[in-house]
C-alpha atoms as a PDB file:
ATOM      1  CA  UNK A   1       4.169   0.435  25.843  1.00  0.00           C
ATOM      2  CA  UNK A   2       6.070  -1.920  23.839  1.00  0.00           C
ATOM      3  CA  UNK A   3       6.545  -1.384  20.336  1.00  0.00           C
ATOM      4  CA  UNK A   4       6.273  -4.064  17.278  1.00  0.00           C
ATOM      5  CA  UNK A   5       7.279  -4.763  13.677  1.00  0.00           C
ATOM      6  CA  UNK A   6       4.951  -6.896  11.571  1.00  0.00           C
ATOM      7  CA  UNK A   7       6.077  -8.186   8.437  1.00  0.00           C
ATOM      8  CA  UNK A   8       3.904  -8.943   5.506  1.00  0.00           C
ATOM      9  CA  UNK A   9       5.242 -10.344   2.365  1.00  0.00           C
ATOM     10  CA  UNK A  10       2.976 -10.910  -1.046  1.00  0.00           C
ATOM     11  CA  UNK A  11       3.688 -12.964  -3.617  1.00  0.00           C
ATOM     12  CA  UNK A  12       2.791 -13.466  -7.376  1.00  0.00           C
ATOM     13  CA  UNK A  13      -0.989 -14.002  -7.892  1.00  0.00           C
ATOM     14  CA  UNK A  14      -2.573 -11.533  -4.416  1.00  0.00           C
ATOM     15  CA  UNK A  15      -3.777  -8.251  -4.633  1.00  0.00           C
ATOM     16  CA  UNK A  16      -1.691  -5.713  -2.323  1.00  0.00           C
ATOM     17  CA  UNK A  17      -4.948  -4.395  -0.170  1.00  0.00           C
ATOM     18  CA  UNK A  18      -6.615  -7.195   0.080  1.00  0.00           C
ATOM     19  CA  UNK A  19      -3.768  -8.741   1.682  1.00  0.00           C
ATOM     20  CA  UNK A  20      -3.300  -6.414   4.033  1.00  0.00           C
ATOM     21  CA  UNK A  21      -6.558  -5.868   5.082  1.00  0.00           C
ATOM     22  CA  UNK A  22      -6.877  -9.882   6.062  1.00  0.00           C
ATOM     23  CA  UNK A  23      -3.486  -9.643   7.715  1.00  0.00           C
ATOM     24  CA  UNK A  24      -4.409  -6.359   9.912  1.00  0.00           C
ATOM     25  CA  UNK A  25      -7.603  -8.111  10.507  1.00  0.00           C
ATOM     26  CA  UNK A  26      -6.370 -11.632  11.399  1.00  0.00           C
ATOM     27  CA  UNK A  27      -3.802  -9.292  14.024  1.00  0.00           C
ATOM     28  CA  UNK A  28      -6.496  -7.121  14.687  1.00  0.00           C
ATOM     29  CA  UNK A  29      -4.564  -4.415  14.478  1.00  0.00           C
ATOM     30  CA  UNK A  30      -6.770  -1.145  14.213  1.00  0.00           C
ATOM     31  CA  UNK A  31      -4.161   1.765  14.124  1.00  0.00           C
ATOM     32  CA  UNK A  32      -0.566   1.442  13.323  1.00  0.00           C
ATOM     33  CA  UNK A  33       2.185   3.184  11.168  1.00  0.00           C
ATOM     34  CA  UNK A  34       2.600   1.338   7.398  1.00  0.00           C
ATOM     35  CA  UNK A  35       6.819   2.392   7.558  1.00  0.00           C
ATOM     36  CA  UNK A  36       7.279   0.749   5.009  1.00  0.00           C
ATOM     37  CA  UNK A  37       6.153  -0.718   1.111  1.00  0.00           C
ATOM     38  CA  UNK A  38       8.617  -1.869  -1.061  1.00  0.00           C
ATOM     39  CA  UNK A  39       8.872  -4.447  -4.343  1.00  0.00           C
ATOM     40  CA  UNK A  40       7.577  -4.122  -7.495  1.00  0.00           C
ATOM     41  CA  UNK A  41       3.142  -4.871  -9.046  1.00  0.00           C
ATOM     42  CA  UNK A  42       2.095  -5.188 -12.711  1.00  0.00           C
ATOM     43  CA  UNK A  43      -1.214  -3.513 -12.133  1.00  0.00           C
ATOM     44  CA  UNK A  44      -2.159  -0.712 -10.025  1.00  0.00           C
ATOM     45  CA  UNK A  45      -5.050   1.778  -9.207  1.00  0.00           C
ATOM     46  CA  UNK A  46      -4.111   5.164  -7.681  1.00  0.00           C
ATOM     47  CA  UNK A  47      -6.224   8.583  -7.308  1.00  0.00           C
ATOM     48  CA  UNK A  48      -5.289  11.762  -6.995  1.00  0.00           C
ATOM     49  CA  UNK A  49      -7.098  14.775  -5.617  1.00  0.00           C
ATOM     50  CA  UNK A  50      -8.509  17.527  -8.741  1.00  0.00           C
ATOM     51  CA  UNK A  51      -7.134  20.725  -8.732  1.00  0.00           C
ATOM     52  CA  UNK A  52     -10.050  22.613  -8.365  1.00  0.00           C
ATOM     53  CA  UNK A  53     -11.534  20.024  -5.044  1.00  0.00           C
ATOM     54  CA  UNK A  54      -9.738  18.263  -2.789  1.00  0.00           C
ATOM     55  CA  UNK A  55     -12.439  16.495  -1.390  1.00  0.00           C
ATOM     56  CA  UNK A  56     -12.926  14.495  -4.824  1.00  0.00           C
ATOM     57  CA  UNK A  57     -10.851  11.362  -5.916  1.00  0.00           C
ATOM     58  CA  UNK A  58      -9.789  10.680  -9.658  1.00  0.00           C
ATOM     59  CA  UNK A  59      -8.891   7.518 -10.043  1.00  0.00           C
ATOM     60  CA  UNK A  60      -6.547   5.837 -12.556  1.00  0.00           C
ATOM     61  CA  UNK A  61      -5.929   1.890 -13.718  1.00  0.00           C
ATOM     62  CA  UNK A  62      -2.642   1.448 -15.211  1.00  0.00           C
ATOM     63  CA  UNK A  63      -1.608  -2.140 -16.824  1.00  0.00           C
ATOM     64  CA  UNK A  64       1.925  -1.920 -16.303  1.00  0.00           C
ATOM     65  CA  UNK A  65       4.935  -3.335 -14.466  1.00  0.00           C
ATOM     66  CA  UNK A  66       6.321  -0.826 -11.642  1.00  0.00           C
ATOM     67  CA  UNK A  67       8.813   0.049  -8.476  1.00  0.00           C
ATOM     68  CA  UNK A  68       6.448   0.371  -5.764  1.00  0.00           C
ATOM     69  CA  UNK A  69       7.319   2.139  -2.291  1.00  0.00           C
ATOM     70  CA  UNK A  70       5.049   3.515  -0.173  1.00  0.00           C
ATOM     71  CA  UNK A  71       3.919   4.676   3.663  1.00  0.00           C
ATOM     72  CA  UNK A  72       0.648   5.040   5.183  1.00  0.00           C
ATOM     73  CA  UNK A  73      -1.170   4.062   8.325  1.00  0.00           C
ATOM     74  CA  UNK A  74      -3.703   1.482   9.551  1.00  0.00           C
ATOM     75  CA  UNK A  75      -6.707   3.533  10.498  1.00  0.00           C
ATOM     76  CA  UNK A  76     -10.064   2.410  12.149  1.00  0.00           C
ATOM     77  CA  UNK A  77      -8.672  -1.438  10.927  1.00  0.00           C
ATOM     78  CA  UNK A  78      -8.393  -0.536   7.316  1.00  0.00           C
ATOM     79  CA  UNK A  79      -5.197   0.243   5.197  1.00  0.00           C
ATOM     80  CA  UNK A  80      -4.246   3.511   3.527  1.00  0.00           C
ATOM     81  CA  UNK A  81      -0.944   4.197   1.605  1.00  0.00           C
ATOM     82  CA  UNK A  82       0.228   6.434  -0.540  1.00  0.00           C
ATOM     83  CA  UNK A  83       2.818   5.309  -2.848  1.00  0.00           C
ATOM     84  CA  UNK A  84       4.917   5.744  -5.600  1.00  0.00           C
ATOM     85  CA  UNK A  85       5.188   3.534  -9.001  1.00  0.00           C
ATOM     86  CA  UNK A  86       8.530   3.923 -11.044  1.00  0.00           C
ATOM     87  CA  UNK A  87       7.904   3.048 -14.404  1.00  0.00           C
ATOM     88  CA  UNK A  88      10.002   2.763 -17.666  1.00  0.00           C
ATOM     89  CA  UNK A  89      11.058   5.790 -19.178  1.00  0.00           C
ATOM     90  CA  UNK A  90      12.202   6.669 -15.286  1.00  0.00           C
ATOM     91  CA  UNK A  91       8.632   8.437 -14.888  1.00  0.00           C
ATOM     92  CA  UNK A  92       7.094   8.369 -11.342  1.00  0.00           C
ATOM     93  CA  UNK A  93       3.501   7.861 -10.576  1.00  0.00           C
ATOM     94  CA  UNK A  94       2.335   8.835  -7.373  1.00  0.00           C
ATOM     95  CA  UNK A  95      -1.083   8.512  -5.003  1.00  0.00           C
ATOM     96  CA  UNK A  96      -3.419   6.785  -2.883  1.00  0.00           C
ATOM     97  CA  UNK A  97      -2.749   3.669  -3.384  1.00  0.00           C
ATOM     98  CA  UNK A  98      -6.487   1.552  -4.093  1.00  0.00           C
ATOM     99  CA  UNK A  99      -5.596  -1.348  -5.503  1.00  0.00           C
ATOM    100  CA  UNK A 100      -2.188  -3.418  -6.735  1.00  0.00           C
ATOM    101  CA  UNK A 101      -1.787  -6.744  -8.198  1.00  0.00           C
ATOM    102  CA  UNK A 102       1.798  -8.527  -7.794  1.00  0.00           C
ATOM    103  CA  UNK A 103       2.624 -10.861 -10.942  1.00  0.00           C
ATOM    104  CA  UNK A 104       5.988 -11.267 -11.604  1.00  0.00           C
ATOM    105  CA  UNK A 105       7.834 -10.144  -7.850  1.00  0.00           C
ATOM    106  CA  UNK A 106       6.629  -9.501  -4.413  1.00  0.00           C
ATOM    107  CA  UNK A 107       5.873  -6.885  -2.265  1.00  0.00           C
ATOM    108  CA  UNK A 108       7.191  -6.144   1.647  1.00  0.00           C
ATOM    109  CA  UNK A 109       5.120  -4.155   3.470  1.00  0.00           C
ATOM    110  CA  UNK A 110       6.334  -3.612   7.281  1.00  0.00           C
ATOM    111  CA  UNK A 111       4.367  -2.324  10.349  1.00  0.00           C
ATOM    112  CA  UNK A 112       4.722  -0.411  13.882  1.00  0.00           C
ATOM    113  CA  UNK A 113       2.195  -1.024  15.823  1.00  0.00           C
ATOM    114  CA  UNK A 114       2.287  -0.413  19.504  1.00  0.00           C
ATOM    115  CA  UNK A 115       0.712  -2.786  22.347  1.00  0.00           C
ATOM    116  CA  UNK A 116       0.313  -1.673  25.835  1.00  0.00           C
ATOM    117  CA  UNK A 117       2.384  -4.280  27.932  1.00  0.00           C
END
């Protein structure tokens, strides 16, 4: 097996996920490791699991400009990351990453993905 880096970059004006999930499907990629998410949104939804069931997603809208980094995976074609927002104040926000709008920066988001040779 040979092993492969893809490299997605997005810009001012595209929405994180819905980015990725054209670029994994123009590859057609259906598993792979996300190693890497890096650059900065100005909106952002994440969720987080309730104490009391983990089976349950809360999830949260913030309006407000951010570090982002992140890993995840590529499973059954679809995107999941969990990341990490740095915001003023040096406060972290942290969780599944739903939804992220780049305004002002970009965002790198890098790939493994293996291919039988």
């Amino acid at each position: 097996m040979a092993t492969e880096i893809v490299h997605i970059r997005i810009g001012p004006g595209q929405e994180v996920m819905a980015v990725l999930a054209d670029e994994i499907a123009q590859h057609a990629l259906t598993e792979g490791a996300i190693v890497s998410v890096i650059g900065a949104v100005d909106e952002f939804c994440i969720s987080t699991m309730p104490a009391d069931d983990a089976r349950k997603d809360v999830l949260t809208e913030y309006h407000i400009p951010c570090e982002l980094s992140g890993t995840g995976e590529i499973r059954d074609g679809k995107p999941h990351i969990h990341a990490v927002l740095g915001r003023s104040g040096d406060q972290a926000i942290s969780g599944h990453l739903h939804w992220a709008k780049v305004k002002s920066w970009y965002v790198s988001v890098f790939i493994l993905i293996s291919k039988k040779v």
